[in-house]
Protein backbone atom coordinates (compact mmCIF):
# COMPACT_ATOMS: atom_id res chain seq x y z
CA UNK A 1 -12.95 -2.57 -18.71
CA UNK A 2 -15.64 -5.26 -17.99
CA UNK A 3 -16.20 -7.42 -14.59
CA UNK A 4 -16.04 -11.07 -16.05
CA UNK A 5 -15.11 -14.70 -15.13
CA UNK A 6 -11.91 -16.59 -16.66
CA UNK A 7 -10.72 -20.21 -16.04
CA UNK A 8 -6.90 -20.52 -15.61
CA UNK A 9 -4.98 -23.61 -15.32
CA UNK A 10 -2.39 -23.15 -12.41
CA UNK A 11 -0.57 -24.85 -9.77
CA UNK A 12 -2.80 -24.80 -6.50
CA UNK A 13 -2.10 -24.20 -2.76
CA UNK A 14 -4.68 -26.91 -1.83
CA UNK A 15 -4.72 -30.61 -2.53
CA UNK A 16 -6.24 -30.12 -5.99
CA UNK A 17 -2.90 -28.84 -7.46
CA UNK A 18 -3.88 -29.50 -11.14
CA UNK A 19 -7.35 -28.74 -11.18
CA UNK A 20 -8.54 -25.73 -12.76
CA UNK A 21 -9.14 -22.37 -11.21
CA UNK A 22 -11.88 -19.25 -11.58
CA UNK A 23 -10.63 -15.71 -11.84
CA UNK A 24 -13.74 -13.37 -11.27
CA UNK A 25 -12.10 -10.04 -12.66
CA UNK A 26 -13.78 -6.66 -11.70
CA UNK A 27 -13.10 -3.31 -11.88
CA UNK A 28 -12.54 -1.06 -8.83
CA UNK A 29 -16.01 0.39 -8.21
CA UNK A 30 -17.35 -1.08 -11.33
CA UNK A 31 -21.09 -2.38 -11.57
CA UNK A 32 -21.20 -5.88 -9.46
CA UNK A 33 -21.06 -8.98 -11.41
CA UNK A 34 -24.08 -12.02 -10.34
CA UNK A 35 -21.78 -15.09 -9.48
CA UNK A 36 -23.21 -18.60 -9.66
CA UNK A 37 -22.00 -22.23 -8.78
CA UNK A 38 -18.89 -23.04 -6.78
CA UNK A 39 -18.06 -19.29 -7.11
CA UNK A 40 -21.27 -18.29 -5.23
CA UNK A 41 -20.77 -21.05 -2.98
CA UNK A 42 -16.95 -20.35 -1.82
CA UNK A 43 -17.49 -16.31 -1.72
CA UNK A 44 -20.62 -16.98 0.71
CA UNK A 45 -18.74 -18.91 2.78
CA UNK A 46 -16.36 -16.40 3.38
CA UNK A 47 -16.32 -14.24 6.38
CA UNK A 48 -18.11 -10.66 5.77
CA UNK A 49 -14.66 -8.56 7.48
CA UNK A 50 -12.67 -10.90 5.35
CA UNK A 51 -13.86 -10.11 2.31
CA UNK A 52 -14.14 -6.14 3.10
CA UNK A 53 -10.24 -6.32 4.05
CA UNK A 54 -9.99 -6.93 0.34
CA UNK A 55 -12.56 -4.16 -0.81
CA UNK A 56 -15.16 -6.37 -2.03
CA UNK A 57 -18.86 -7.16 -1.11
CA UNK A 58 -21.63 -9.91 -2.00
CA UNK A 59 -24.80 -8.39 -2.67
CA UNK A 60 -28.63 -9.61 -3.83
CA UNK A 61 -29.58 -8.55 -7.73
CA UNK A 62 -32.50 -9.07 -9.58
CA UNK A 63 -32.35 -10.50 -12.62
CA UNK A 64 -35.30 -11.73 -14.99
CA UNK A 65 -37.41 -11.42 -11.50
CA UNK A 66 -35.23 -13.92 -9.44
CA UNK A 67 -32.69 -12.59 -6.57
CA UNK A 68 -29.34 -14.05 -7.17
CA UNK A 69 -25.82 -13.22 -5.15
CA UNK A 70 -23.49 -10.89 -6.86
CA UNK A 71 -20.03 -9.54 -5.95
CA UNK A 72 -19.19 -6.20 -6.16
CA UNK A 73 -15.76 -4.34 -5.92
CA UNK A 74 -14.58 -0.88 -3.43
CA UNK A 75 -11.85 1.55 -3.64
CA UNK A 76 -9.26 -1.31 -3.32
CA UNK A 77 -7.07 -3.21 -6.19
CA UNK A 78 -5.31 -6.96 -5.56
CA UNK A 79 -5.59 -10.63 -6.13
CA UNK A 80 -7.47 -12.78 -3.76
CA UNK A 81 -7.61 -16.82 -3.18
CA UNK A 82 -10.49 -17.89 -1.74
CA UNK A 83 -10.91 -21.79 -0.77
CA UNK A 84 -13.92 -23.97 0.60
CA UNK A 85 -12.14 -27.59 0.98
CA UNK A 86 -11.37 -28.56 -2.66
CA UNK A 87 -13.19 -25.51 -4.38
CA UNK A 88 -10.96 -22.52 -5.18
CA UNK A 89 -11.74 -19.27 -6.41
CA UNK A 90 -9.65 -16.60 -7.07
CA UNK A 91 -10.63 -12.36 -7.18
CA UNK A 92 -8.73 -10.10 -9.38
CA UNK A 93 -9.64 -6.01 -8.91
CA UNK A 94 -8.46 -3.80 -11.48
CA UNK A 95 -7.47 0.11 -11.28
CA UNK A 96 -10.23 2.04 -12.70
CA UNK A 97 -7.72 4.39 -14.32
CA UNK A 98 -5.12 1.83 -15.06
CA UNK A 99 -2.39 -0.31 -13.26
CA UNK A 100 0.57 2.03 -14.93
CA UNK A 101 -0.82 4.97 -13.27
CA UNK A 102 -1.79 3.14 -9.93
CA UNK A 103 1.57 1.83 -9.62
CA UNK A 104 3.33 5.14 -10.60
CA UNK A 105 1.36 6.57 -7.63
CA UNK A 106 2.50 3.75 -5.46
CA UNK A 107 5.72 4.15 -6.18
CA UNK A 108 5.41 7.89 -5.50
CA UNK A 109 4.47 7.55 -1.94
CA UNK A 110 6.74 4.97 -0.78
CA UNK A 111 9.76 6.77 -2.01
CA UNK A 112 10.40 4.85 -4.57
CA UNK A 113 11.06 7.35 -7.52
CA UNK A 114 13.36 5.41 -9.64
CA UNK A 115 10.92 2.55 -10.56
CA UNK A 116 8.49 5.25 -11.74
CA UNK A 117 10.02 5.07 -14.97
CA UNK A 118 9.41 1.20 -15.72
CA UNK A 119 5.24 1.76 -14.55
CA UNK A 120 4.61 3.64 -18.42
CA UNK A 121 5.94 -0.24 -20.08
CA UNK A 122 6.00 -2.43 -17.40
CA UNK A 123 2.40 -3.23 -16.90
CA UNK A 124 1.58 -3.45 -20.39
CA UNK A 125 3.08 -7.50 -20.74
CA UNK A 126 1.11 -10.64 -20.92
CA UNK A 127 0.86 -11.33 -17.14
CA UNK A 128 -0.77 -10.36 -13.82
CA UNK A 129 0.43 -6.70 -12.80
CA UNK A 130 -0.11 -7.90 -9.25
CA UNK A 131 2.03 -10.66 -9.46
CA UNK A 132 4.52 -8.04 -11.21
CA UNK A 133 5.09 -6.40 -7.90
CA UNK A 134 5.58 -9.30 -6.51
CA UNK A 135 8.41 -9.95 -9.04
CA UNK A 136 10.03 -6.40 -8.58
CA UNK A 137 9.89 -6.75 -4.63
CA UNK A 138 11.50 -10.35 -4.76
CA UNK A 139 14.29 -8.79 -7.55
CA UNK A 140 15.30 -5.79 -5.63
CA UNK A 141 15.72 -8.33 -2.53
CA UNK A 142 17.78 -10.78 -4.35
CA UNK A 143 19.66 -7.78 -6.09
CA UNK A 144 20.65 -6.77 -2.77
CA UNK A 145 21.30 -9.75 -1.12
CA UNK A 146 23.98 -10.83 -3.89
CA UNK A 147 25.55 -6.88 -4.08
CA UNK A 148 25.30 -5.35 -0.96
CA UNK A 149 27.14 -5.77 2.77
CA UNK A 150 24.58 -8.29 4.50
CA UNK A 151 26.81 -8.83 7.67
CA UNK A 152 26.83 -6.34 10.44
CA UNK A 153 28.47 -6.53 13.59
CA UNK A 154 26.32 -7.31 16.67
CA UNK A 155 26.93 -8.69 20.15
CA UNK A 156 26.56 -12.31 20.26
CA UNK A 157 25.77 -14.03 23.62
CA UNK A 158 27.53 -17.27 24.08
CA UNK A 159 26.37 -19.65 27.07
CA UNK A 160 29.27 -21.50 27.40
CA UNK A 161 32.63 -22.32 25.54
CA UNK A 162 36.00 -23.45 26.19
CA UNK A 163 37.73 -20.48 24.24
CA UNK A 164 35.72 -17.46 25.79
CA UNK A 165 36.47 -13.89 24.45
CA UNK A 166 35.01 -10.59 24.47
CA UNK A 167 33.26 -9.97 28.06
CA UNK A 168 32.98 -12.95 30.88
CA UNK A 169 29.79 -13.47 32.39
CA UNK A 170 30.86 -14.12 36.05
CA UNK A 171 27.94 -14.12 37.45
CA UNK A 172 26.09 -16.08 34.82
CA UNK A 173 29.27 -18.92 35.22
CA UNK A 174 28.72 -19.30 39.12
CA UNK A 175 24.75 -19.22 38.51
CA UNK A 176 24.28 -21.28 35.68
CA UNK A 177 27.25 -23.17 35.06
CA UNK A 178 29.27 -24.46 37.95
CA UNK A 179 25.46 -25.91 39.51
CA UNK A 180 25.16 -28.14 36.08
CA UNK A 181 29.07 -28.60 36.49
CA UNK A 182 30.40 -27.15 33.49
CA UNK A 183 33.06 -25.83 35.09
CA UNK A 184 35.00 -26.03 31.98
CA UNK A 185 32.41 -23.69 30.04
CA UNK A 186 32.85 -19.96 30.58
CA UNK A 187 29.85 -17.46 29.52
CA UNK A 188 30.46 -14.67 27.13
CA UNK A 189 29.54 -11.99 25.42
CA UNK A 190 31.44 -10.20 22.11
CA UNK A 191 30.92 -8.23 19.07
CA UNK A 192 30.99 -10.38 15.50
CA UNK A 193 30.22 -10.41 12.22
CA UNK A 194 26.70 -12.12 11.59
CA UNK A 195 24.11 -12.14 9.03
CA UNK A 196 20.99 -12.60 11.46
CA UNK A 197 20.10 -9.47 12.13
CA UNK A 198 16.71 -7.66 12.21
CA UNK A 199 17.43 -5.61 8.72
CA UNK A 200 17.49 -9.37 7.57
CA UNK A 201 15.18 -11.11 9.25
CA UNK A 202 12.69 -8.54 7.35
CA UNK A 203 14.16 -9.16 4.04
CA UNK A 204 13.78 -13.10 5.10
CA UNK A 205 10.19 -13.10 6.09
CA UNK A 206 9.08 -10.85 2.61
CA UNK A 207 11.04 -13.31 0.31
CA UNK A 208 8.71 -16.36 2.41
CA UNK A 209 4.88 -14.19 2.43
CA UNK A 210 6.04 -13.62 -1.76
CA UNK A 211 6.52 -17.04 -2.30
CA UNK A 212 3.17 -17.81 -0.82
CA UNK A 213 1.63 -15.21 -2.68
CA UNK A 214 3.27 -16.16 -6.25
CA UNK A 215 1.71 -19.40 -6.37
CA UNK A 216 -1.76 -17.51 -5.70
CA UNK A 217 -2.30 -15.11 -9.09
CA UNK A 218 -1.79 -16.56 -12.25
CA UNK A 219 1.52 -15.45 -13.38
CA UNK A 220 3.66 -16.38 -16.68
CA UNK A 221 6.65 -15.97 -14.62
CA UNK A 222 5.92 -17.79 -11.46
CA UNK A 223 8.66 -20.28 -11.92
CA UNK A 224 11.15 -17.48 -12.20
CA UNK A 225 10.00 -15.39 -9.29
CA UNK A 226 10.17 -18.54 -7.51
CA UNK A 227 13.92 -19.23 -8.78
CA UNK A 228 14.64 -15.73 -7.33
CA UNK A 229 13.44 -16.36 -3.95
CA UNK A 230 14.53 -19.33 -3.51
CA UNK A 231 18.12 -18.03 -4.03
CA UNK A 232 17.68 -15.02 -1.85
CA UNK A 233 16.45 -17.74 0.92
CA UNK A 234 19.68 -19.82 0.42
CA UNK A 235 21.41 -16.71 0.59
CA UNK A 236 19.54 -15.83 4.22
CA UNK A 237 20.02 -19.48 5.08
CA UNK A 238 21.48 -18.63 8.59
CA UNK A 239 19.29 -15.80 9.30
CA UNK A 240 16.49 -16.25 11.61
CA UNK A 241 13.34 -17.26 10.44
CA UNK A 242 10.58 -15.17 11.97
CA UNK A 243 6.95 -13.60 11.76
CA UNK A 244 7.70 -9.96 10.22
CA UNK A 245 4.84 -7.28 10.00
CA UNK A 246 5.02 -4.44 8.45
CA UNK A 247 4.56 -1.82 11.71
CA UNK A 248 7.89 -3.87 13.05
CA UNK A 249 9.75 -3.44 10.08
CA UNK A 250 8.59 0.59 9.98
CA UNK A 251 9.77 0.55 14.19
CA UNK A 252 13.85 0.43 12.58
CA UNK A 253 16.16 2.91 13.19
CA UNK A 254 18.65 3.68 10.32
CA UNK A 255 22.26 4.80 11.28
CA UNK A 256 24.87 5.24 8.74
CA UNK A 257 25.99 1.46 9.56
CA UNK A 258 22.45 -0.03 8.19
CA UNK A 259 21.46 2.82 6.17
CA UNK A 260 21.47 0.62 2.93
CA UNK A 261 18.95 -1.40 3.74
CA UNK A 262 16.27 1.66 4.05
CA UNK A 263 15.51 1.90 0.42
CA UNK A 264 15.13 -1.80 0.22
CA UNK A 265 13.12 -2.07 3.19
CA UNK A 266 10.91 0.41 1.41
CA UNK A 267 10.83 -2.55 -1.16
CA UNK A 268 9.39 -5.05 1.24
CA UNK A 269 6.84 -2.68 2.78
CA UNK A 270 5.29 -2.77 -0.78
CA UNK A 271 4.29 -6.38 0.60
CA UNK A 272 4.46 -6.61 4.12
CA UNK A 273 1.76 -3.79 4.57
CA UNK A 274 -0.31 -4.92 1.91
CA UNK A 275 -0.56 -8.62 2.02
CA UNK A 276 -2.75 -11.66 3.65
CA UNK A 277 -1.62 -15.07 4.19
CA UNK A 278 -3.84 -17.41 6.18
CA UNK A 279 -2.92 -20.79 5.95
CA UNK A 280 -2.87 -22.22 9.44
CA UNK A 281 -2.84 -26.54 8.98
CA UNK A 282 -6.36 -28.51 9.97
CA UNK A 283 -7.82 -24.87 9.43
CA UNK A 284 -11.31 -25.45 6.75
CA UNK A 285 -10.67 -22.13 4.92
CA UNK A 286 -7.48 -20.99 3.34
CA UNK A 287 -7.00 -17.35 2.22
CA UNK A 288 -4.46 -15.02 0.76
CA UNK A 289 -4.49 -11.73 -0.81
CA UNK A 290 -2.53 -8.10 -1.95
CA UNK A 291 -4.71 -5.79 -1.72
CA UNK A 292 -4.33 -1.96 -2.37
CA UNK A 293 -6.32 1.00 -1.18
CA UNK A 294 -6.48 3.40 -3.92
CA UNK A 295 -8.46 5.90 -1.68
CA UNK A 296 -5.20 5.70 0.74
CA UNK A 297 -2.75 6.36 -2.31
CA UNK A 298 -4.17 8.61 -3.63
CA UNK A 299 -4.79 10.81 -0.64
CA UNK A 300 -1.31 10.32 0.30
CA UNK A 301 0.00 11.00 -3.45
CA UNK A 302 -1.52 14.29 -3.55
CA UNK A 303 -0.10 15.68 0.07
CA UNK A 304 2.90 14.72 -1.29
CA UNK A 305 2.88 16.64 -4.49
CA UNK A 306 1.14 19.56 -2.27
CA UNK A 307 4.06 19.28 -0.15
CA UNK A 308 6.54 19.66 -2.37
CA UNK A 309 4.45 22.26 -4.53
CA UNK A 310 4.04 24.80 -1.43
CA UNK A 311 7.70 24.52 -0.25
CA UNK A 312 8.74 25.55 -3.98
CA UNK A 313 6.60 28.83 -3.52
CA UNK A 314 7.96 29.38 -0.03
CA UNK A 315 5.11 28.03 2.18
CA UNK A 316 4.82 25.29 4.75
CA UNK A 317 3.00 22.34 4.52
CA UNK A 318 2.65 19.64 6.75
CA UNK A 319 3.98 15.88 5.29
CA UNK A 320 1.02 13.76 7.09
CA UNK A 321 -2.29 14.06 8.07
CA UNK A 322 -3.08 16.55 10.32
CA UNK A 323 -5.46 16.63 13.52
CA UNK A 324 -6.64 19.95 14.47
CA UNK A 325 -7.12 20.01 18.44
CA UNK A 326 -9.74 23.35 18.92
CA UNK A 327 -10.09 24.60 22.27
CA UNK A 328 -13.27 23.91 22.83
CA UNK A 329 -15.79 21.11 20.58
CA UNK A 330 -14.20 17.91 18.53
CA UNK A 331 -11.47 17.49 16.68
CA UNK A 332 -10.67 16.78 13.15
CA UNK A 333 -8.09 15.61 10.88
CA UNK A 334 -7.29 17.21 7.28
CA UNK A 335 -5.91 15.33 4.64
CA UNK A 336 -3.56 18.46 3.91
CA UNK A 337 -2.33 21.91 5.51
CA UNK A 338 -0.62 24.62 3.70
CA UNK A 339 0.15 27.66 5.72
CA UNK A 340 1.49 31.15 4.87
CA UNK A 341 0.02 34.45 4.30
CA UNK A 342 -3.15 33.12 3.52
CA UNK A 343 -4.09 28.98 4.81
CA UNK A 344 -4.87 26.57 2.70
CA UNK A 345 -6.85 23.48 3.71
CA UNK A 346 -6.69 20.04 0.81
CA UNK A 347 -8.94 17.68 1.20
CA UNK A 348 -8.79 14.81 -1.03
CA UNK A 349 -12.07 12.59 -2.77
CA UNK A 350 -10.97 9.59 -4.39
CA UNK A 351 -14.48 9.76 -6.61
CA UNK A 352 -15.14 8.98 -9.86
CA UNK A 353 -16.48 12.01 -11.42
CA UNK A 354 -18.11 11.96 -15.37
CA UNK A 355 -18.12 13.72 -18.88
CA UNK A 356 -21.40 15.44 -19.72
CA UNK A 357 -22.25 15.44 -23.34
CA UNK A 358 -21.70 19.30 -23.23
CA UNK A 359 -17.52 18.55 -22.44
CA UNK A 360 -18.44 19.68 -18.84
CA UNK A 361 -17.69 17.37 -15.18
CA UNK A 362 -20.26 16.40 -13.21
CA UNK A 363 -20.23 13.76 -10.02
CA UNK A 364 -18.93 16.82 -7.31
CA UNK A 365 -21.03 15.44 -4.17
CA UNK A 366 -21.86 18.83 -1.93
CA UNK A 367 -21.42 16.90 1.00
CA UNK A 368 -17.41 16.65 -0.21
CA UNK A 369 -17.95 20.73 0.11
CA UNK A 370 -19.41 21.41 2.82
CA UNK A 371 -16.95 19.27 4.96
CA UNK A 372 -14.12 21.17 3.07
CA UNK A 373 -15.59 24.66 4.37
CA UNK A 374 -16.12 23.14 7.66
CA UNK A 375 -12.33 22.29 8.15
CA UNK A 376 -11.36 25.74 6.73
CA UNK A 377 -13.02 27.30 9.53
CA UNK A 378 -12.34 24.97 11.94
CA UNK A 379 -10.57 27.23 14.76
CA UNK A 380 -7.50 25.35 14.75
CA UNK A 381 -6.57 26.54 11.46
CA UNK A 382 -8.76 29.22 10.38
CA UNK A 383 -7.83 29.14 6.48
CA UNK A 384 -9.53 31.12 4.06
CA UNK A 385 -9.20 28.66 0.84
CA UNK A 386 -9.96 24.94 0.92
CA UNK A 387 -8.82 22.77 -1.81
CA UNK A 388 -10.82 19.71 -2.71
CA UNK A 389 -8.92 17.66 -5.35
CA UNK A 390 -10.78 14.67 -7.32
CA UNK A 391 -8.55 12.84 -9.51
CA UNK A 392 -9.58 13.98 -13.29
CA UNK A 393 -11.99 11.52 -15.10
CA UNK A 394 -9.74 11.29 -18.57
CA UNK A 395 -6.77 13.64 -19.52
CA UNK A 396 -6.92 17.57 -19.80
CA UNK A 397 -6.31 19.01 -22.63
CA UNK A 398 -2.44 20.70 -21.89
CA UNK A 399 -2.76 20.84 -18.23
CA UNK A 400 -2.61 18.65 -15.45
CA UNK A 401 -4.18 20.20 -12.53
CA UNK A 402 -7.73 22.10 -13.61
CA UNK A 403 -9.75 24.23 -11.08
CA UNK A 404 -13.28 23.64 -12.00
CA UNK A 405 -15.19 25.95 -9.76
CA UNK A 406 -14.16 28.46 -7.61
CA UNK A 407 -16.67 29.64 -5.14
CA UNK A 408 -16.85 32.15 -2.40
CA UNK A 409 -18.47 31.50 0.80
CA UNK A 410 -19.53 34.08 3.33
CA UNK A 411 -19.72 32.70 7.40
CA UNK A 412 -20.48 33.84 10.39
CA UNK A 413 -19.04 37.47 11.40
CA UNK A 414 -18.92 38.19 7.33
CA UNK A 415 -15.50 35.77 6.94
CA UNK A 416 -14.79 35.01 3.05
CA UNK A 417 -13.45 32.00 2.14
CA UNK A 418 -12.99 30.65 -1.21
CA UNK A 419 -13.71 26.74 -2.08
CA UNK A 420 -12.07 25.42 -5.62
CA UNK A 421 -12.89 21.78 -7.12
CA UNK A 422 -9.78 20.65 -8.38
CA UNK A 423 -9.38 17.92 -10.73
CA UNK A 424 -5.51 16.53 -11.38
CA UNK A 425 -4.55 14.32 -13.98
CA UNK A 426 -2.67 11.34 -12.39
CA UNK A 427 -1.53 10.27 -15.71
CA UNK A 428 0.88 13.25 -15.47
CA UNK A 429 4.33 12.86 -13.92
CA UNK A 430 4.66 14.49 -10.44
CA UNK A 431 6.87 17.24 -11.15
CA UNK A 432 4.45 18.30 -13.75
CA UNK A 433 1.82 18.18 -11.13
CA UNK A 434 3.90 19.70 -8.60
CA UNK A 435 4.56 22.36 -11.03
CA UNK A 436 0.83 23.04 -11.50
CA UNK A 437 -0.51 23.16 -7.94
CA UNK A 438 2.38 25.52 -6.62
CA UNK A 439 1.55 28.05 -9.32
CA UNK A 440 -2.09 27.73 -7.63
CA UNK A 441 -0.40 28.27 -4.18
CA UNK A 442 1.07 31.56 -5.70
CA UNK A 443 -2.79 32.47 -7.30
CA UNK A 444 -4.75 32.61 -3.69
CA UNK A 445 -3.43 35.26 -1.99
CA UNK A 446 -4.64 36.79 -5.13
CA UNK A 447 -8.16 34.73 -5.34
């Protein structure tokens, strides 16, 4: 995959609606591309935070002698719009091992196995695969909406009616009431079936940011993933409409009255934690984006899969980061924590390593190893093997997980401790991977 620049004719956000629009494509911590013209001019316009948020950066090359701006793309995957009054350009990152794989891992860590099937096919259509999340996410809303219980029962607050029922609200009648003299209005409170509730509300404000979003990536099937929302909205017509982040849609507690919605709340999260609108009226700069942190996923793909891998040999693992409190000196946090006879700390290095011409891996950075030892002797944990997993440049030969070195390291007061580069194959489906690093939970005791 090259970094290059594509016109496509689209419908606009701005004022110039028919006018058409660059797509700078790059490739997740690919070589920077040199921009030029209104390109150059809208990206340096930008705000430096605003365009890290998305995992890119403008920098100077040299080319033929002469310093021109270039672009160049992080650890993060999305679509961006950026617009300068009537100039528009738009950003497109790509995976640097794929969007199928990317989006299997995705799917992975937001518990949502059953798509994980589709990501193989799904990716491979004409089409932005950014916009094709947007798609699913809008789908599984509408699929919802039209098949599952949407009502709920909550208590509804009525100020004044000439049929109360439920609870009266004395004091709220001799407070409110009888000094505007609406003495024939009587306060009350009771329990009914509505639709506005907060599950919805959530469902409501993703179905709104997508159809923002939509009409910023070029997308075959805009006009249908609009059709979808807009008949999920009509559906949510009386539901409050509302700002919804992502941290107050992750603050809901599921009971076994709204426990349907918590797989399809998963759904929205895919968007709601991931996305940038900024389009605020009279404002000179309009922005939106989905961006993805591959470094994140990754990190968090792998504790999964450890996770599961050490409780199918019998150990215990912890399920998020975890922060090691010593009793004296500073703390730090591990990306994993397997503990049993023998500890085990994983730390994960989303790093692109390479193939020698001898069919060997180079790219292991010794700083990646020396913070590994450092958090296996950390005293808060104490382990004696520390796991530090790069995802594998191209597919092993008839494995998925492949230790590359193993190396034993003697500390202070003679303590061994054995370090292991470990590459894993994320083209590989997680129970094969699971399967793979629990049979090298049941090798250390032995190491």
């Amino acid at each position: 995959m090259t970094n290059q620049t594509k016109l496509f004719p689209q419908k606009r956000l701005s004022a110039a609606r028919s006018r058409t629009t660059p797509v700078i494509e790059l490739v997740e911590s690919g070589p920077a591309l040199r921009i030029a013209g209104d390109e150059a001019e809208v990206l340096a316009a930008q705000d430096a935070n605003r365009l890290r948020s998305v995992g890119l950066r403008l920098i100077a090359a040299y080319d033929y002698g002469q310093l021109l701006p270039a672009i160049k793309a992080g650890n993060r995957i999305g679509s961006s719009r950026f617009v300068l009054g009537p100039k528009t350009v738009d950003v497109i990152i790509e995976p640097k091992f794929g969007f199928s794989d990317a989006f299997r891992l995705l799917y992975y860590v937001n518990g949502m196995t059953r798509f994980e099937k589709h990501t193989s096919s799904a990716y491979l259509d004409a089409g932005q695969p950014i916009a094709q999340i947007i798609d699913l996410v809008v789908t599984k809303i509408l699929e919802f909406v039209e098949g599952q219980r949407t009502k709920d029962f909550r208590t509804v607050h009525n100020h004044g009616t000439q049929t109360p029922r439920g609870k009266l609200l004395i004091r709220e009648y001799a407070q409110r009431n009888l000094p505007q003299l609406k003495v024939d209005r009587m306060p009350c409170e009771y329990p009914d079936l509505v639709r506005d509730t907060l599950e919805n509300r959530a469902l409501k404000a993703t179905l709104r940011l997508a159809l923002r979003l939509i009409n910023t990536i070029p997308y075959a099937r805009s006009e249908d993933v609009r059709r979808k929302a807009g008949s999920g909205l009509r559906l949510l017509a009386d539901v409050r409409d509302c700002v919804f982040t992502a941290n107050a849609l992750r603050q809901i507690s599921y009971t076994p009255t709204n426990r349907h919605y918590a797989e399809v709340h998963r759904t929205c999260l895919l968007l709601l934690e991931r996305s940038t609108v900024s389009l605020v009226p009279g404002q000179h700069f309009e922005f939106a984006s989905f961006s993805l942190d591959m470094s994140e996923i990754f990190e968090r793909y792998i504790r999964k899969i450890t996770y599961r891998a050490a409780h199918r040999v019998g150990l215990l693992a912890a399920k998020a980061r975890t922060r090691l409190l010593p009793a004296l000196g500073s703390s730090v946090t591990v990306d994993g924590l397997v503990q049993g006879e023998s500890s085990i700390v994983i730390e994960c290095k989303y790093k692109t390593l390479q193939n020698t011409e001898n069919g060997n891996i180079s790219g292991v950075d010794l700083s990646d190893v020396y913070q590994a030892v450092a958090y296996a002797a950390h005293s808060g944990v104490q382990a004696k093997t520390a796991l530090v997993v790069y995802p594998a440049p191209q597919p092993i030969n008839g494995r998925s997980v492949q230790i590359l070195a193993r190396e034993s390291i003697f500390g202070s007061g003679h303590e061994r401790r054995v370090i292991c580069i470990v590459i894993a194959d994320i083209g590989r489906t997680p129970d094969v991977l699971i399967s793979s690093f629990a049979q090298i939970f049941k090798s250390v005791p032995e190491s």
